[in-house]
N, C-alpha and C. Protein backbone atom coordinates (compact mmCIF):
# COMPACT_ATOMS: atom_id res chain seq x y z
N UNK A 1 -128.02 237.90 -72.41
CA UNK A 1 -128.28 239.03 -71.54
C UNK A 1 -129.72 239.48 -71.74
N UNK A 2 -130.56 239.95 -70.69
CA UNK A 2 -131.90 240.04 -70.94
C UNK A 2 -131.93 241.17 -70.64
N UNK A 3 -133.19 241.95 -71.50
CA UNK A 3 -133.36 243.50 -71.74
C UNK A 3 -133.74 243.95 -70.38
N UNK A 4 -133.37 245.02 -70.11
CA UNK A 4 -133.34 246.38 -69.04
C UNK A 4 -134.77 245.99 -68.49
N UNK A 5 -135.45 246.01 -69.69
CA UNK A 5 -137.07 246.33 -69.05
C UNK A 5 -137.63 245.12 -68.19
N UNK A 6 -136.78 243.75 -68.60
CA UNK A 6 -137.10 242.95 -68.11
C UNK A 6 -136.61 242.91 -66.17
N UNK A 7 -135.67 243.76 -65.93
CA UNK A 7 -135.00 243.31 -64.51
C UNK A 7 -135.69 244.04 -63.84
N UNK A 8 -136.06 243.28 -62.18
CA UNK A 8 -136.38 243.60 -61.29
C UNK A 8 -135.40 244.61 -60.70
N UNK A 9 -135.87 245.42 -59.47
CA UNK A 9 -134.94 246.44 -58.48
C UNK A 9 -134.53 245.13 -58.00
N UNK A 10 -135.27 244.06 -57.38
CA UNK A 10 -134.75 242.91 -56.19
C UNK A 10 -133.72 242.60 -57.16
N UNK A 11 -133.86 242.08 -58.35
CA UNK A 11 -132.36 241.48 -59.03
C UNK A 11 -131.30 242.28 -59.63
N UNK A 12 -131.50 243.89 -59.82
CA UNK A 12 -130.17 244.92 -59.65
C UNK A 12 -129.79 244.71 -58.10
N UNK A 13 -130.58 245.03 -57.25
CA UNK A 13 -130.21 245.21 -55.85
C UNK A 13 -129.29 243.81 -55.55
N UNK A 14 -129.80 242.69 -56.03
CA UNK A 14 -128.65 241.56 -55.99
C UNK A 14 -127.71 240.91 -56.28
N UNK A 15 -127.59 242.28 -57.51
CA UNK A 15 -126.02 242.13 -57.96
C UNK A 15 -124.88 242.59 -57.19
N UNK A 16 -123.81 241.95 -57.49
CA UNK A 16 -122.48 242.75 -57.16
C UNK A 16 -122.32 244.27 -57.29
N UNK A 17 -122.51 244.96 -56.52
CA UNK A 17 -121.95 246.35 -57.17
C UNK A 17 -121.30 247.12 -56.03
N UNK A 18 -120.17 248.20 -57.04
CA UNK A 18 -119.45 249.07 -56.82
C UNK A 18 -119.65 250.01 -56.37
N UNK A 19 -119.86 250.40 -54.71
CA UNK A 19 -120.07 251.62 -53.99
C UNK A 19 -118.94 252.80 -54.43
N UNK A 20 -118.97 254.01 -54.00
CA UNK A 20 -118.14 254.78 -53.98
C UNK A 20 -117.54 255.03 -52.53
N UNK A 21 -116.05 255.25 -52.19
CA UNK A 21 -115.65 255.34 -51.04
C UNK A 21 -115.39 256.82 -50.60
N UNK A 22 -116.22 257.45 -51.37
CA UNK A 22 -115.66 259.18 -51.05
C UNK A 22 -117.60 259.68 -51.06
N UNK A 23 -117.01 260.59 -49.76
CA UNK A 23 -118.62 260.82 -49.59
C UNK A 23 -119.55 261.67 -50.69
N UNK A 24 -120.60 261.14 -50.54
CA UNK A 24 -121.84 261.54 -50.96
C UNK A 24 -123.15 261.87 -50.11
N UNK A 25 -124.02 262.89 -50.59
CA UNK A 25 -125.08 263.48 -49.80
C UNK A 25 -125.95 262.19 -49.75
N UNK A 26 -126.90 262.46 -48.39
CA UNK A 26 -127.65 261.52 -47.79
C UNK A 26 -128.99 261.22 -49.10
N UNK A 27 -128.87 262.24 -49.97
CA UNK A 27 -130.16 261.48 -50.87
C UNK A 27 -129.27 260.52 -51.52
N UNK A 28 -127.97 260.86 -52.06
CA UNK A 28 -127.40 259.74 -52.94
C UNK A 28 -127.50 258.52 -52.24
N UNK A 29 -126.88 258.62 -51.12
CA UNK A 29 -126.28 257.79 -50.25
C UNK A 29 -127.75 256.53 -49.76
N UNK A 30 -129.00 256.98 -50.29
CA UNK A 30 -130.05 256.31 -50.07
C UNK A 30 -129.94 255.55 -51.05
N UNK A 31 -129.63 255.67 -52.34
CA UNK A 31 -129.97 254.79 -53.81
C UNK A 31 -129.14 253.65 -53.31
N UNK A 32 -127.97 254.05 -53.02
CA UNK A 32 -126.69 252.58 -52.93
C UNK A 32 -127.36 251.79 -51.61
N UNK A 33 -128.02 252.28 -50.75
CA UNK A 33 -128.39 251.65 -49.46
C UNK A 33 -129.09 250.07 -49.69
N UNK A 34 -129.40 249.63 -50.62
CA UNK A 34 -129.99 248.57 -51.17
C UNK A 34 -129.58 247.89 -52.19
N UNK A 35 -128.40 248.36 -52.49
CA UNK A 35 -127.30 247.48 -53.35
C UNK A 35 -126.44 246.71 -52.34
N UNK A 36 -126.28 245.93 -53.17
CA UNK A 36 -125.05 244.72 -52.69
C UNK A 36 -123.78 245.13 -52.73
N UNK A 37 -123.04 245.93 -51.39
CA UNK A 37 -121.54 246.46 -52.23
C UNK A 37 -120.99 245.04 -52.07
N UNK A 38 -119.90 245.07 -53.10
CA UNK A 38 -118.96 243.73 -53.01
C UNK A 38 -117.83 244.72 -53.60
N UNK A 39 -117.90 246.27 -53.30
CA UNK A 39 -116.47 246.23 -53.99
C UNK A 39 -116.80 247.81 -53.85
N UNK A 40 -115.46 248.46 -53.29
CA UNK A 40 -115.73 250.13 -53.45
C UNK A 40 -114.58 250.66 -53.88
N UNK A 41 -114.98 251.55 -54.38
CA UNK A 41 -113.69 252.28 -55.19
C UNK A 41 -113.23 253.92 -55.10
N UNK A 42 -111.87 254.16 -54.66
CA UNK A 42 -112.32 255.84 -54.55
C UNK A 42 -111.99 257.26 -55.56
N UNK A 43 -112.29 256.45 -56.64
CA UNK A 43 -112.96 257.08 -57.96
C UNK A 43 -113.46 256.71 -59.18
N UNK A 44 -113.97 257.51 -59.72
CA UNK A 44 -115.22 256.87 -60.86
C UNK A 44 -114.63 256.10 -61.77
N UNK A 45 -112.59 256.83 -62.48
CA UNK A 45 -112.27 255.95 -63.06
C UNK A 45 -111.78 254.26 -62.46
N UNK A 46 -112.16 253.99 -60.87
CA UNK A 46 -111.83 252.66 -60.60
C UNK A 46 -113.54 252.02 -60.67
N UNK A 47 -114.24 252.89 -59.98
CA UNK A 47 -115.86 252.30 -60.32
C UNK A 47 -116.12 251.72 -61.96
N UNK A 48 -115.50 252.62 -63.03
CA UNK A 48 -115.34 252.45 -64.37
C UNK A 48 -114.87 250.90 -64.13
N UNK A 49 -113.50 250.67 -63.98
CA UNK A 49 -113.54 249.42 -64.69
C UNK A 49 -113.62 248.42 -63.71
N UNK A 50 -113.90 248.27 -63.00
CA UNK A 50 -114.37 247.36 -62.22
C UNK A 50 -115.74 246.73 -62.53
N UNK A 51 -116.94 248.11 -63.14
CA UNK A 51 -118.15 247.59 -63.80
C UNK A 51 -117.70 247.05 -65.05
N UNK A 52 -116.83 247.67 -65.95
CA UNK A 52 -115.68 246.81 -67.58
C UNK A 52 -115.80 245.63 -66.98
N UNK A 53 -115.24 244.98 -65.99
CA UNK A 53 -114.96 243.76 -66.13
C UNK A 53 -116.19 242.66 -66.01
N UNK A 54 -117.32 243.20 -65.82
CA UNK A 54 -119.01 242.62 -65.81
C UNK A 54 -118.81 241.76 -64.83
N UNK A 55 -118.53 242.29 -63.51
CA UNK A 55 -118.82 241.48 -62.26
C UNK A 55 -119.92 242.48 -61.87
N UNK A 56 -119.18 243.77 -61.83
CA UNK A 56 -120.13 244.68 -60.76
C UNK A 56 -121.26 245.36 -61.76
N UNK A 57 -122.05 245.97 -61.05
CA UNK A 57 -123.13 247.18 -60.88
C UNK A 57 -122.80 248.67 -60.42
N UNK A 58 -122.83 250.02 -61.19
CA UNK A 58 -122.53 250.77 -59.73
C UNK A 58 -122.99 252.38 -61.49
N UNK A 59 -122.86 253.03 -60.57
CA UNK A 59 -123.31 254.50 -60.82
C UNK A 59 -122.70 255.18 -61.41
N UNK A 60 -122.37 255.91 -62.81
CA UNK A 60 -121.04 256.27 -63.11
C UNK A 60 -122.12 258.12 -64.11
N UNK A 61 -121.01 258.93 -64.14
CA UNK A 61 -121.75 260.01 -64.52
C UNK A 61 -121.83 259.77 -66.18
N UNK A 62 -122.89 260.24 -66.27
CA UNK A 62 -123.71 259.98 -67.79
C UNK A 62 -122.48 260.33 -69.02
N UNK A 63 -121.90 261.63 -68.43
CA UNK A 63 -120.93 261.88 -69.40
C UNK A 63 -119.61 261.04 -69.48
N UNK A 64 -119.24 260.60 -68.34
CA UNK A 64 -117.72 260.12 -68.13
C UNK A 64 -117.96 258.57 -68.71
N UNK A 65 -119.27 258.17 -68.79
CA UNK A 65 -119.75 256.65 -69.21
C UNK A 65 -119.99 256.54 -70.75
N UNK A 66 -120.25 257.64 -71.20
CA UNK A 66 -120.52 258.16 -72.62
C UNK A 66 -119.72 257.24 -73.62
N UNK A 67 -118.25 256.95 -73.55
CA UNK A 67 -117.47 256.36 -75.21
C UNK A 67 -117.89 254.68 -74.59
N UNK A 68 -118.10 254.28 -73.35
CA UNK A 68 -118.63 252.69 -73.52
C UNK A 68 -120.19 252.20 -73.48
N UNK A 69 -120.77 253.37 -73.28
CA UNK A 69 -121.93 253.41 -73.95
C UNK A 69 -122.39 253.22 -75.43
N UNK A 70 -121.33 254.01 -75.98
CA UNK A 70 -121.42 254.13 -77.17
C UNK A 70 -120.98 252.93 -78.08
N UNK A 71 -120.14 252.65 -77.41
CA UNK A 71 -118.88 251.25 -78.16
C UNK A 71 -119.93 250.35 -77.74
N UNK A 72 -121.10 250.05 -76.96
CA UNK A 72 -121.63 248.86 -76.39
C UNK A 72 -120.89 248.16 -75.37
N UNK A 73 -119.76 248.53 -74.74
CA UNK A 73 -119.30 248.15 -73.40
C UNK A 73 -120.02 248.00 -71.93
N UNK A 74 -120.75 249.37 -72.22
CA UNK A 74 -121.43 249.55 -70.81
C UNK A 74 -123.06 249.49 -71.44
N UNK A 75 -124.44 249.07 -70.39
CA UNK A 75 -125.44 249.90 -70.81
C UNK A 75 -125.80 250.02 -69.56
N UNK A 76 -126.97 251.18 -69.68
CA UNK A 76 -127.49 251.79 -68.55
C UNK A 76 -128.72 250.91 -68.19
N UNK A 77 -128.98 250.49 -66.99
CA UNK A 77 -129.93 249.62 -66.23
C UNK A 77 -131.17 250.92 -65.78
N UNK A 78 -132.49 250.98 -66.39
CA UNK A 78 -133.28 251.23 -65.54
C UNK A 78 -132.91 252.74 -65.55
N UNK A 79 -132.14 253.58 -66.45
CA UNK A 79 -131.87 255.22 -66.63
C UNK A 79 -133.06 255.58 -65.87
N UNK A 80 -134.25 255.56 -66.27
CA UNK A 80 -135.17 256.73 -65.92
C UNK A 80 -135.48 256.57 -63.96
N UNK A 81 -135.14 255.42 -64.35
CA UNK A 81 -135.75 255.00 -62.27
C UNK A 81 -134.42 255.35 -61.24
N UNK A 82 -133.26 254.72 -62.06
CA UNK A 82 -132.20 254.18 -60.99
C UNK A 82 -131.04 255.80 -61.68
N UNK A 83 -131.41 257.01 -61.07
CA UNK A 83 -130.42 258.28 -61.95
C UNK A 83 -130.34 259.33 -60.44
N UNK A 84 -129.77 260.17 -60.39
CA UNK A 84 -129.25 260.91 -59.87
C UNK A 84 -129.09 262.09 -60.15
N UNK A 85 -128.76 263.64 -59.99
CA UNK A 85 -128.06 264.98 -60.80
C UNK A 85 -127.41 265.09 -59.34
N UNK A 86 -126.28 265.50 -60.43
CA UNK A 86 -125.25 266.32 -58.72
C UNK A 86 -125.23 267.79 -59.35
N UNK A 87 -125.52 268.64 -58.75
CA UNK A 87 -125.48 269.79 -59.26
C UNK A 87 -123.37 270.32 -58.75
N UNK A 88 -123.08 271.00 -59.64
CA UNK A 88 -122.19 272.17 -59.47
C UNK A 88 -122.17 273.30 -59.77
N UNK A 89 -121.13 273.84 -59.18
CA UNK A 89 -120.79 275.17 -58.59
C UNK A 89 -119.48 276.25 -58.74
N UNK A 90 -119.19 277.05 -59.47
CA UNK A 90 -117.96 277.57 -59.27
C UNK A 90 -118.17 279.21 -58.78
N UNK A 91 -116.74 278.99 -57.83
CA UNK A 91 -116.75 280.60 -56.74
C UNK A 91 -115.63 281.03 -57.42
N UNK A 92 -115.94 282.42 -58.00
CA UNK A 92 -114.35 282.80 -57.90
C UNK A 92 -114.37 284.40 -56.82
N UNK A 93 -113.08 284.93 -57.38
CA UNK A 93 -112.91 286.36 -56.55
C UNK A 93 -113.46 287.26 -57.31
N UNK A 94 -114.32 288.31 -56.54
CA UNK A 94 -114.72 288.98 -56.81
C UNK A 94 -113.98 290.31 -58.09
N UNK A 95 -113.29 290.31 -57.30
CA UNK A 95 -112.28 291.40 -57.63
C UNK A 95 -110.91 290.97 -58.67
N UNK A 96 -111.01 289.77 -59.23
CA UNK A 96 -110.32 288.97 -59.69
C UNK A 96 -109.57 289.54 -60.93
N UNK A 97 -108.34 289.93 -61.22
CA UNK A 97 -107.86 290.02 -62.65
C UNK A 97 -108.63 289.47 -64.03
N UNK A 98 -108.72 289.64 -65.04
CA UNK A 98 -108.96 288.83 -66.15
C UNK A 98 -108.10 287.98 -66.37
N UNK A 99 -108.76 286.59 -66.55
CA UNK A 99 -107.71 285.47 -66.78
C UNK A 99 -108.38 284.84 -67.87
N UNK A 100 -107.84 284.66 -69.16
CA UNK A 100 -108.60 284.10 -70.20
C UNK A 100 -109.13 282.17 -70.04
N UNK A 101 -107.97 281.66 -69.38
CA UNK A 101 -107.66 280.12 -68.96
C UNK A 101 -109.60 280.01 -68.17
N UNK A 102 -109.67 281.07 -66.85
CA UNK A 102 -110.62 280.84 -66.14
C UNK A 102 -111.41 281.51 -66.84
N UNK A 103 -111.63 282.28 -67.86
CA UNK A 103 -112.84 282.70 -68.04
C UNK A 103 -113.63 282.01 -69.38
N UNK A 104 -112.85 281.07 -69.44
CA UNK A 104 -113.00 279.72 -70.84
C UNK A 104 -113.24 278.34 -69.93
N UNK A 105 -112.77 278.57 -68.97
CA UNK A 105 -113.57 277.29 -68.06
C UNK A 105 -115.02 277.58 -67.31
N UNK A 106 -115.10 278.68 -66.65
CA UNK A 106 -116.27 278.96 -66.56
C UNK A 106 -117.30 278.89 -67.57
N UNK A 107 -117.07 279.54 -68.82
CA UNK A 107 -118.15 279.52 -70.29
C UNK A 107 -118.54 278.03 -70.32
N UNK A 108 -117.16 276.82 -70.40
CA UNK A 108 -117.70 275.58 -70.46
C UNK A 108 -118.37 275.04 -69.35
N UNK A 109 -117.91 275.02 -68.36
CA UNK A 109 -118.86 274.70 -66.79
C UNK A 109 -120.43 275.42 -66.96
């Protein structure tokens, strides 16, 4: 296997990889525009192992990729060039009761 630094965009772009089948905003939706889908999936844990099985290529969030990163399962191609942020968001009611459940998910979010 040859180091990260060594691969071209033309030879990521000509790999097999794993689109997502659930939408994404038009900037995301530009990165995959020049990949090769051969395979879509409609969630990250099917994008997950579909890249496990080292056919595909495809985009997975930094955190949810984290324990096969770590184990040496997965590595990241090109982090600083080929990355993304999705920002989030949580709404609640204004006027809302105290709920300890939601106000311990918010602190972590």
């Amino acid at each position: 296997m040859r180091n990260e630094s060594e691969l071209t965009l033309d030879e990521i772009n000509a790999s097999d990889a794993v689109l997502p089948a659930y939408a994404q905003p038009p900037e995301v939706k530009a990165l995959y525009q020049d990949m090769r889908s051969s395979a879509t999936a409609t969630d990250r844990e099917g994008i997950a192992f579909l890249i496990l099985t080292g056919q595909y290529i495809g985009y997975l969030p930094t955190h949810f990729a984290e324990r096969w990163l770590l184990k040496g399962s997965l590595r990241a191609i090109l982090p600083k060039q080929l990355n993304y942020t999705t920002p989030y968001a949580a709404i609640t009611r204004k006027n809302a009761r105290p709920n300890l459940v939601l106000e311990c998910y918010l602190s972590e979010l």
